[in-house]
Protein backbone atom coordinates (compact mmCIF):
# COMPACT_ATOMS: atom_id res chain seq x y z
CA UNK A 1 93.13 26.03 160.17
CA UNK A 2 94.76 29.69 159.44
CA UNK A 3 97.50 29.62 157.25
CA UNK A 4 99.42 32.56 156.54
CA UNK A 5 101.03 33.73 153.49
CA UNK A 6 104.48 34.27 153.50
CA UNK A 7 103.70 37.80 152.13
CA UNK A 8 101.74 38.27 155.34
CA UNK A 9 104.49 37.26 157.51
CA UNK A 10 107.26 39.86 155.29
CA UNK A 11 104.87 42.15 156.05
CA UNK A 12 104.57 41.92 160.38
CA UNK A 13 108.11 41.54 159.54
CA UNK A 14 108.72 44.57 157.88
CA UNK A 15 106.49 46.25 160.44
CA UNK A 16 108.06 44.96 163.51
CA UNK A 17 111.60 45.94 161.70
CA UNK A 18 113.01 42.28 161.22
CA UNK A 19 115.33 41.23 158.90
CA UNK A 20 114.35 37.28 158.06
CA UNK A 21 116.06 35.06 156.17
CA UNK A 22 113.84 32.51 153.99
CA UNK A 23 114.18 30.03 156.75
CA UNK A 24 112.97 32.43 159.49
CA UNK A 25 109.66 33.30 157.01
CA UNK A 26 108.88 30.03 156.78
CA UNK A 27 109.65 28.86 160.69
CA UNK A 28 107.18 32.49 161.85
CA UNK A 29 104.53 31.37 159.23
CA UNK A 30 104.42 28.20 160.92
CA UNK A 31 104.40 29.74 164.50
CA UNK A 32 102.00 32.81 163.65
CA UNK A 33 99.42 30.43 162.09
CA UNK A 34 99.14 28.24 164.76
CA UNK A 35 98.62 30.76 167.06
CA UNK A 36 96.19 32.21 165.37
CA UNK A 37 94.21 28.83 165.38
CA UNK A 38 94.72 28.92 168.68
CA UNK A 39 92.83 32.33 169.34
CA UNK A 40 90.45 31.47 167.12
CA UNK A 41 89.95 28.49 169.39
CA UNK A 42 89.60 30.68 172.31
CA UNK A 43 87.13 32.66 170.62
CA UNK A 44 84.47 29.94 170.27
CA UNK A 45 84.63 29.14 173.97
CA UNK A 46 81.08 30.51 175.49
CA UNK A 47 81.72 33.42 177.65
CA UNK A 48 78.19 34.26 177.76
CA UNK A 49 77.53 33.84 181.34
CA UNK A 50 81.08 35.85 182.59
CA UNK A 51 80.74 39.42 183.15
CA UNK A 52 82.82 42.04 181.71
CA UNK A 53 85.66 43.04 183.95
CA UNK A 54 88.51 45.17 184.23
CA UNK A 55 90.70 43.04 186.12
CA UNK A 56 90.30 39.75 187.85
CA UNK A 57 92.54 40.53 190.55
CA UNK A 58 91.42 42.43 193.43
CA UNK A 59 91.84 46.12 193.37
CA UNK A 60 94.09 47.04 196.43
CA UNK A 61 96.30 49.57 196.20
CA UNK A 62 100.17 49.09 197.00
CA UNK A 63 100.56 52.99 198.47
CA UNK A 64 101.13 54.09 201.46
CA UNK A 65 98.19 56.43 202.82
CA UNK A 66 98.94 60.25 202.95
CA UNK A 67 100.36 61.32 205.87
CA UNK A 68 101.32 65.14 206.54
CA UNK A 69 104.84 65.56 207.70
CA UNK A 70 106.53 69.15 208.39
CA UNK A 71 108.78 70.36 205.82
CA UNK A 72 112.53 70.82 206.92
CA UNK A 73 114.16 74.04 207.29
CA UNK A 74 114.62 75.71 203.95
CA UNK A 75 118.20 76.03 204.90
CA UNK A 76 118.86 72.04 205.34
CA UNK A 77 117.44 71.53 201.80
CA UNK A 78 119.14 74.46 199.69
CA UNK A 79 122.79 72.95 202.07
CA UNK A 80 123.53 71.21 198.59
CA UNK A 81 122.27 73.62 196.02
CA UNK A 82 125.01 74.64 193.47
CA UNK A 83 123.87 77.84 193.83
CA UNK A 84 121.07 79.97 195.46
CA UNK A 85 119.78 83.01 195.52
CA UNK A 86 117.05 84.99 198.05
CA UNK A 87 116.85 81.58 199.29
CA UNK A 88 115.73 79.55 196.39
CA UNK A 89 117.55 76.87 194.04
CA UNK A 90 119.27 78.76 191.18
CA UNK A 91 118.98 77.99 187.78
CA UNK A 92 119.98 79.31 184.63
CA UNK A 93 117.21 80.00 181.98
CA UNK A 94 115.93 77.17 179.55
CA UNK A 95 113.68 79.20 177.99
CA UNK A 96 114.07 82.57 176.24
């Protein structure tokens, strides 16, 4: 069985930015440790015989396929441009 310290768990504390009272230490010590048993548990199961994958879920892909469209009129898109100029968006400089 893992068991850890309570300076272990003021440390992933102090790591993960919590503020735990002695209470809290004590309840996450508890928690932590048992699942770390239970990884470790996981760890002796014989995986021997499974290949390494990426994923076990199929790869499809949730996109739509390309399709070429024409572009509107230059005019319809600059229609709500605060400002334009030689028929282009204008912008003021970011950059020096």
């Amino acid at each position: 069985m893992t068991t850890l310290s309570l300076e272990e768990v003021e440390h992933i504390a102090e790591l993960a930015k919590l503020a735990l009272t002695d209470e809290e230490k004590e309840r996450y010590r508890e928690q932590l440790s048992a699942i770390l048993d239970y990884v470790q548990s996981l760890n002796e199961v014989d995986t021997s015989d499974i290949p390494p994958t990426a994923s076990v879920l199929p790869v499809d892909t949730v996109l739509r396929a390309d399709v070429h469209r024409p572009e509107p009129p230059r005019e319809d898109l600059l229609e709500n441009a605060a400002e334009r100029e030689d028929g282009m968006f204008r912008v003021d400089a970011i950059l020096d």
